[in-house]
Protein backbone atom coordinates (compact mmCIF):
# COMPACT_ATOMS: atom_id res chain seq x y z
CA UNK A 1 0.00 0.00 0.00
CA UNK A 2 1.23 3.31 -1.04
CA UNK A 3 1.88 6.09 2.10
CA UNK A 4 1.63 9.46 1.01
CA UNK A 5 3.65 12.20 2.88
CA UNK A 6 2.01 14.06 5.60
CA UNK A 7 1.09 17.44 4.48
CA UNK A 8 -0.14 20.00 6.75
CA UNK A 9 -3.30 21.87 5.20
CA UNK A 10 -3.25 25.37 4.61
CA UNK A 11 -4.03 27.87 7.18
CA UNK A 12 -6.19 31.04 6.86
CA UNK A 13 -2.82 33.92 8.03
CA UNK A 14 -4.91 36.29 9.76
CA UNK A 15 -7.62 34.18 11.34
CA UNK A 16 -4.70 31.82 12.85
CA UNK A 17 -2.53 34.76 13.69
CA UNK A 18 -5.17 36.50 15.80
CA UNK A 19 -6.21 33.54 17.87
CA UNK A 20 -2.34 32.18 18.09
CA UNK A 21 -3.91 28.60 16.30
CA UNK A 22 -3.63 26.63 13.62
CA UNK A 23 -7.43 27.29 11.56
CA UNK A 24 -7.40 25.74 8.15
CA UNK A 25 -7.45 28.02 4.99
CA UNK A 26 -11.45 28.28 4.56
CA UNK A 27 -11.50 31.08 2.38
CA UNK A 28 -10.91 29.36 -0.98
CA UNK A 29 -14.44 27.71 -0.52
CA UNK A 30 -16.18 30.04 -1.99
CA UNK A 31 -14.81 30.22 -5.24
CA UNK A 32 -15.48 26.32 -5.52
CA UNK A 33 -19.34 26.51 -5.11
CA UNK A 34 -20.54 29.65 -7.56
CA UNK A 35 -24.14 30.37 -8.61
CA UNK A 36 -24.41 28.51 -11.53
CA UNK A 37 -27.79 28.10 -13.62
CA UNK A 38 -28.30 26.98 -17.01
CA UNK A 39 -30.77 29.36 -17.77
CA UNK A 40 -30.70 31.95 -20.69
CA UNK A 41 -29.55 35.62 -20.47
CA UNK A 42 -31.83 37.86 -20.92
CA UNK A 43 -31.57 42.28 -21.72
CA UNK A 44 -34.16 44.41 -20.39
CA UNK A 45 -35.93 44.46 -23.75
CA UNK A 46 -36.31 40.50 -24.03
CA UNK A 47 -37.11 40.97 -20.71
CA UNK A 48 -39.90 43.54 -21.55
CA UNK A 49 -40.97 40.83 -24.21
CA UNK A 50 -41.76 38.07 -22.11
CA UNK A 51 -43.56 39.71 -19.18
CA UNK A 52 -46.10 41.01 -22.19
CA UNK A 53 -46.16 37.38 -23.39
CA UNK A 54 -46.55 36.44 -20.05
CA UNK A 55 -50.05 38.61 -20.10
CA UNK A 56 -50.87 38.38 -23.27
CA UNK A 57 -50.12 35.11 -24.07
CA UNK A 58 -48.33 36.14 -27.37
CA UNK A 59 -46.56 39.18 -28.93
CA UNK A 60 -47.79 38.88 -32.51
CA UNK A 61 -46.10 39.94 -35.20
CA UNK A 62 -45.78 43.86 -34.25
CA UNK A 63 -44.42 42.65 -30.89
CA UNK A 64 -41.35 40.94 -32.36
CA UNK A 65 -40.56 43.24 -35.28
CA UNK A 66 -37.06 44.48 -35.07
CA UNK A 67 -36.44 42.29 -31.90
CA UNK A 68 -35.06 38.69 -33.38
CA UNK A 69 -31.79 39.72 -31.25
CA UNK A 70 -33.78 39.69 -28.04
CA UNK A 71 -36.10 37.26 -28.79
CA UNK A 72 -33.62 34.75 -30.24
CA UNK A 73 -32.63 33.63 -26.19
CA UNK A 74 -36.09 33.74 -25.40
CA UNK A 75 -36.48 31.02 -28.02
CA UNK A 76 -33.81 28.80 -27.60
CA UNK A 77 -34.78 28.39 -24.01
CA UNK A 78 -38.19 26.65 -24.92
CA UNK A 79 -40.18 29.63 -23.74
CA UNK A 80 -41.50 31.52 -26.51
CA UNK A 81 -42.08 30.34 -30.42
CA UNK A 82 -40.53 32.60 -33.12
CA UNK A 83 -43.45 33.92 -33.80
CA UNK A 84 -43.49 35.23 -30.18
CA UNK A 85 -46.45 32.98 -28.82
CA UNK A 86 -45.45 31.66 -25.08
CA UNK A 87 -45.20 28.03 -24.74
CA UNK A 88 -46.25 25.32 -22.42
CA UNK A 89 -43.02 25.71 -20.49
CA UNK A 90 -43.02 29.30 -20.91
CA UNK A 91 -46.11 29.81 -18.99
CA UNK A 92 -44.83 27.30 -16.17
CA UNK A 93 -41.88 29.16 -15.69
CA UNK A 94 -43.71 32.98 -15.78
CA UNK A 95 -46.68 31.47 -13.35
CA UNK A 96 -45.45 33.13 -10.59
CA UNK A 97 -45.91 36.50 -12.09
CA UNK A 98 -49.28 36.11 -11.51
CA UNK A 99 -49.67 33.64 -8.69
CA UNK A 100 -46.58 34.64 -6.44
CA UNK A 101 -47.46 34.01 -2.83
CA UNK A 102 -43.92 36.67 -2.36
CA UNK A 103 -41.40 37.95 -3.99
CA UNK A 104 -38.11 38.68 -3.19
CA UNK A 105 -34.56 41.16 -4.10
CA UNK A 106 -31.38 41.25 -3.39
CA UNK A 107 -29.98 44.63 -4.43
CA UNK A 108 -26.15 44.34 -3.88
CA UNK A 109 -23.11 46.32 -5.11
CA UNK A 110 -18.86 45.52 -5.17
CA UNK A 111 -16.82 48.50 -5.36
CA UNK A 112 -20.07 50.73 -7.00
CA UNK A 113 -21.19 48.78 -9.35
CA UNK A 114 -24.64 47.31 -8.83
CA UNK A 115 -26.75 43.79 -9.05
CA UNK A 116 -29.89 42.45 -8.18
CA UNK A 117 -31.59 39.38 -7.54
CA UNK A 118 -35.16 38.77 -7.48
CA UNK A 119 -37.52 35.91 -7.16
CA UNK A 120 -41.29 35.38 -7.31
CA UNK A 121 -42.37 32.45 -5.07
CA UNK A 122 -45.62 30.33 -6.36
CA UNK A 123 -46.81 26.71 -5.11
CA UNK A 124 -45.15 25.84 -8.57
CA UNK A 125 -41.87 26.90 -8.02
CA UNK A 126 -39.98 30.35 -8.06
CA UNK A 127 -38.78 32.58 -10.96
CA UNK A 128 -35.27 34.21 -10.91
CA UNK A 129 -33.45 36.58 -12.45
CA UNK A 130 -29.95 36.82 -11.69
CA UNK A 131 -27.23 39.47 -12.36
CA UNK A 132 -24.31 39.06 -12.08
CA UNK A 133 -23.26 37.69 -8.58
CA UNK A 134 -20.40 37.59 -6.28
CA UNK A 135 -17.99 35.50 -7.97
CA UNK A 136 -17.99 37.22 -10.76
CA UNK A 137 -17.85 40.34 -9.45
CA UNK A 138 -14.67 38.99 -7.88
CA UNK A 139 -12.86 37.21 -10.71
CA UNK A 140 -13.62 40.82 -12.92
CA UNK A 141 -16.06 38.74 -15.31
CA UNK A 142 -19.94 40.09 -14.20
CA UNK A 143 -21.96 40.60 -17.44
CA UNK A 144 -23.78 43.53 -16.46
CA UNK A 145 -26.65 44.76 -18.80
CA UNK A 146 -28.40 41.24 -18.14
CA UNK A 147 -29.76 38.93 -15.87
CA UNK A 148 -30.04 35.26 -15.94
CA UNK A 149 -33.26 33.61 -15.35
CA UNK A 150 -34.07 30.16 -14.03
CA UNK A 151 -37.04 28.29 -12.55
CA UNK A 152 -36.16 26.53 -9.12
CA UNK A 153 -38.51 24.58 -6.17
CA UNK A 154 -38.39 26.57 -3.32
CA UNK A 155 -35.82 24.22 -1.80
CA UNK A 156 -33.55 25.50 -4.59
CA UNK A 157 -33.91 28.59 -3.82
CA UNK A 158 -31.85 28.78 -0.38
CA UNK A 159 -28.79 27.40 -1.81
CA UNK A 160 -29.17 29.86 -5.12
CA UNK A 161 -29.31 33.12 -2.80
CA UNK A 162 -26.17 31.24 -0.42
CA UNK A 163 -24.30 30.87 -3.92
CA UNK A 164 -25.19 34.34 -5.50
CA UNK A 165 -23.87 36.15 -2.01
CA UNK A 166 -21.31 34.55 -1.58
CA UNK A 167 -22.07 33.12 1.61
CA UNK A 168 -19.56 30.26 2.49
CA UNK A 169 -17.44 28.79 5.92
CA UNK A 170 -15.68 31.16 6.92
CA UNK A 171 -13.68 31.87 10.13
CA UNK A 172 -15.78 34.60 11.55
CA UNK A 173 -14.16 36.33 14.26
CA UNK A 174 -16.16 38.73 16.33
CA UNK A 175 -15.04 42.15 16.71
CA UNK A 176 -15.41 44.95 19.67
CA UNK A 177 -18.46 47.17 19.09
CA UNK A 178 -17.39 49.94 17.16
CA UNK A 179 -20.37 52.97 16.06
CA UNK A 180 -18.95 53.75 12.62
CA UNK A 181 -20.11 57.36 11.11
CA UNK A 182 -23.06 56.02 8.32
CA UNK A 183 -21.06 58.49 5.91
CA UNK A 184 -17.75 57.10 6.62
CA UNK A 185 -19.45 53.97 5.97
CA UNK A 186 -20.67 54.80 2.93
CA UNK A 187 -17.72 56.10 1.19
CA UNK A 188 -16.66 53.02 1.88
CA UNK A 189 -19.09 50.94 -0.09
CA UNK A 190 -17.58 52.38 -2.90
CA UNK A 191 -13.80 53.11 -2.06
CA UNK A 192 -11.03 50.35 -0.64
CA UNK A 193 -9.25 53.17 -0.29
CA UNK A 194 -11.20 54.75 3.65
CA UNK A 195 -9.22 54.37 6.61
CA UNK A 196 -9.81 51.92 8.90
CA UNK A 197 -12.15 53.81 11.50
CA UNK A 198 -10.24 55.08 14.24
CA UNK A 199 -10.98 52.44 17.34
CA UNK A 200 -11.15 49.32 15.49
CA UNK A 201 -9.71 46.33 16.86
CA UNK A 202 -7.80 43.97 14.61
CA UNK A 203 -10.81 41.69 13.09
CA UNK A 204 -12.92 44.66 12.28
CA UNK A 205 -9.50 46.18 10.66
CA UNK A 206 -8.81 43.17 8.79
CA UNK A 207 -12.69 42.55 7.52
CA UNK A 208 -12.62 46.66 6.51
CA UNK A 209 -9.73 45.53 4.22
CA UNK A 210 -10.92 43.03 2.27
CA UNK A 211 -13.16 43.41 -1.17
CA UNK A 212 -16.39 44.14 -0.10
CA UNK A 213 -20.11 42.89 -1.64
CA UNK A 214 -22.95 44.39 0.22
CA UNK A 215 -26.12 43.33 -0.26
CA UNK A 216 -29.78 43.98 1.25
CA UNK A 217 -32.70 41.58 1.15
CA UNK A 218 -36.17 43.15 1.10
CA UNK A 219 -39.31 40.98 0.90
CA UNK A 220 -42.64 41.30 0.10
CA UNK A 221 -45.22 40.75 1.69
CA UNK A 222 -43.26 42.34 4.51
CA UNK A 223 -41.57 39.67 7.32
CA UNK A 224 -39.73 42.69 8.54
CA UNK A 225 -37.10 45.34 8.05
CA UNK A 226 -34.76 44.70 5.37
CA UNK A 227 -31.83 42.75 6.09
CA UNK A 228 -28.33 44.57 5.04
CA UNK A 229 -25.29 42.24 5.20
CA UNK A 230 -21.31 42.45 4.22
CA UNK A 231 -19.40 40.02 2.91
CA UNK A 232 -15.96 40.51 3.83
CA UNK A 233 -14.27 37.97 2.00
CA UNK A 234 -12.30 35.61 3.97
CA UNK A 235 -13.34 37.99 7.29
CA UNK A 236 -16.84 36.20 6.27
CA UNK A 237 -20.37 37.90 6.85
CA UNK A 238 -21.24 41.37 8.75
CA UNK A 239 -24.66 42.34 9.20
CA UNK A 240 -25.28 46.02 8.89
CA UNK A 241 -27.21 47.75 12.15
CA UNK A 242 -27.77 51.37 12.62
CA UNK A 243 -29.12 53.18 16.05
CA UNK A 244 -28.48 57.09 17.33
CA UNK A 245 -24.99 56.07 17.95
CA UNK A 246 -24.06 55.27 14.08
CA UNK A 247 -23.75 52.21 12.16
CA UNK A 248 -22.56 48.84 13.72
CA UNK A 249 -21.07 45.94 11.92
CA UNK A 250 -21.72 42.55 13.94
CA UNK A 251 -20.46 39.53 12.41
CA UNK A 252 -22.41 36.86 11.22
CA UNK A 253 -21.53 33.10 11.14
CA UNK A 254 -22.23 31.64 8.25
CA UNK A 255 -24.69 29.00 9.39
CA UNK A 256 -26.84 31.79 11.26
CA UNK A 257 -26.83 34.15 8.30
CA UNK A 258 -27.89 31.06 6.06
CA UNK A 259 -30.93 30.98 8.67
CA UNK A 260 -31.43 33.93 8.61
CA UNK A 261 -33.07 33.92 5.15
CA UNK A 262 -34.46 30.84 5.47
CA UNK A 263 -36.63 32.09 7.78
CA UNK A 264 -37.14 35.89 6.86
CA UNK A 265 -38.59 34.06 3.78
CA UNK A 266 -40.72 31.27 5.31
CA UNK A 267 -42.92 34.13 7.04
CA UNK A 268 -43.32 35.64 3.96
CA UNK A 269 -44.44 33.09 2.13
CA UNK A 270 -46.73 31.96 4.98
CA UNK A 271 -48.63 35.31 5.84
């Protein structure tokens, strides 16, 4: 029998520095588990097109003039006919247009550029459309302009929002409370280049280092405020609070966060 060499995994340098032990490199996760769907890209114009096929049942042949470029996805998916009529599969997968029990969107942005994510939720399944998400942001690829869409079970849908975040294991070290000025804060939504706040201990200095996606889940019908989260890379999740004293960033194991949606969106759907 063969014997391979011991080899020491490797460890995550600020994570194991800060505690003084040995915590295995975690951060490369995420990068190994992206959103991926196989569903077609879509502009805002085919876009435009299917919700009024969704409606109408068909665009005719005024609908579609001039439009073969935005149609042409539209098509090849299996949800409209080239002469713009809506299919059997089509009207599955634009059901919950008209028959969402609640809806859902992630706005986000990474370094000022902005994304969405939004679902409708029916007893059939939910529809998607996807921008670009947080991997793509981060490997400089995000094909802005467009937005993927997809038709998931509801059980789908948890791991989809998990993957399009970014949320992954993470070694998620808990820093001092620390009011940050909301304007400070928000320059730094769109600028690496803020200071580190002036009282920040060393995890909420390393986490205001890293590339940051921020994102904010609203829901409708209403199961509460909207939920505002960071994620700080290999410094893992921060949810965003605010109170008289300024803004707070409390960190948010991945697990809990990953709850955290799960259940914001059960109530919704079961108001």
């Amino acid at each position: 029998m063969t014997e391979f060499p011991h080899k020491e995994p490797r460890t995550e340098v600020f994570a194991s520095s800060h505690t003084g032990e040995q915590l295995e490199q975690l951060s490369g996760i995420v990068g190994k588990q992206p959103y991926v769907s196989n569903g077609p890209w879509i502009s805002a114009t085919g876009l435009e097109l299917l919700q009024t096929a969704a409606e109408a049942g068909k665009l005719g042949r005024f609908g579609i003039a001039g439009k073969s470029a935005e149609l042409a996805p539209l098509v090849d998916a299996g949800l409209l006919t080239s002469k713009g009529a809506l299919t059997g599969q089509g009207r599955l997968v634009t059901s919950p247009w008209k028959d969402s029990l609640a809806a859902l969107r992630i706005s986000a942005q990474f370094r000022g550029h902005a994304a969405a994510f939004q679902a409708w939720l029916a007893p059939e399944g939910c529809l998607v459309l996807a921008g670009p998400s947080y991997n793509q942001f981060l490997a400089g690829t995000p094909r802005t302009g467009f937005h993927q869409l997809d038709f998931l079970a509801l059980d789908h849908l948890y791991p989809a929002i998990a993957a399009w975040t970014g949320i992954a294991p993470a070694w998620s070290l808990a820093a001092e409370p620390l009011a940050v000025d909301p304007q400070v804060l928000q320059a730094r939504f769109t600028s690496e280049a803020v200071p580190v706040p002036a009282g920040a201990d060393a995890p909420l200095a390393n986490m205001w280092r890293q590339p940051w996606f921020i994102w904010q889940l609203v829901l409708e019908p209403s199961s509460g405020p909207p939920l505002t989260y960071v994620n700080a890379g290999e410094a893992g999740h921060y949810h965003l609070g605010r109170d008289d004293a300024g803004a707070h960033l409390n960190v948010r194991p991945s697990s809990m966060l990953y709850r955290d949606i799960a259940t914001a969106i059960d109530r919704a759907v079961h108001r």
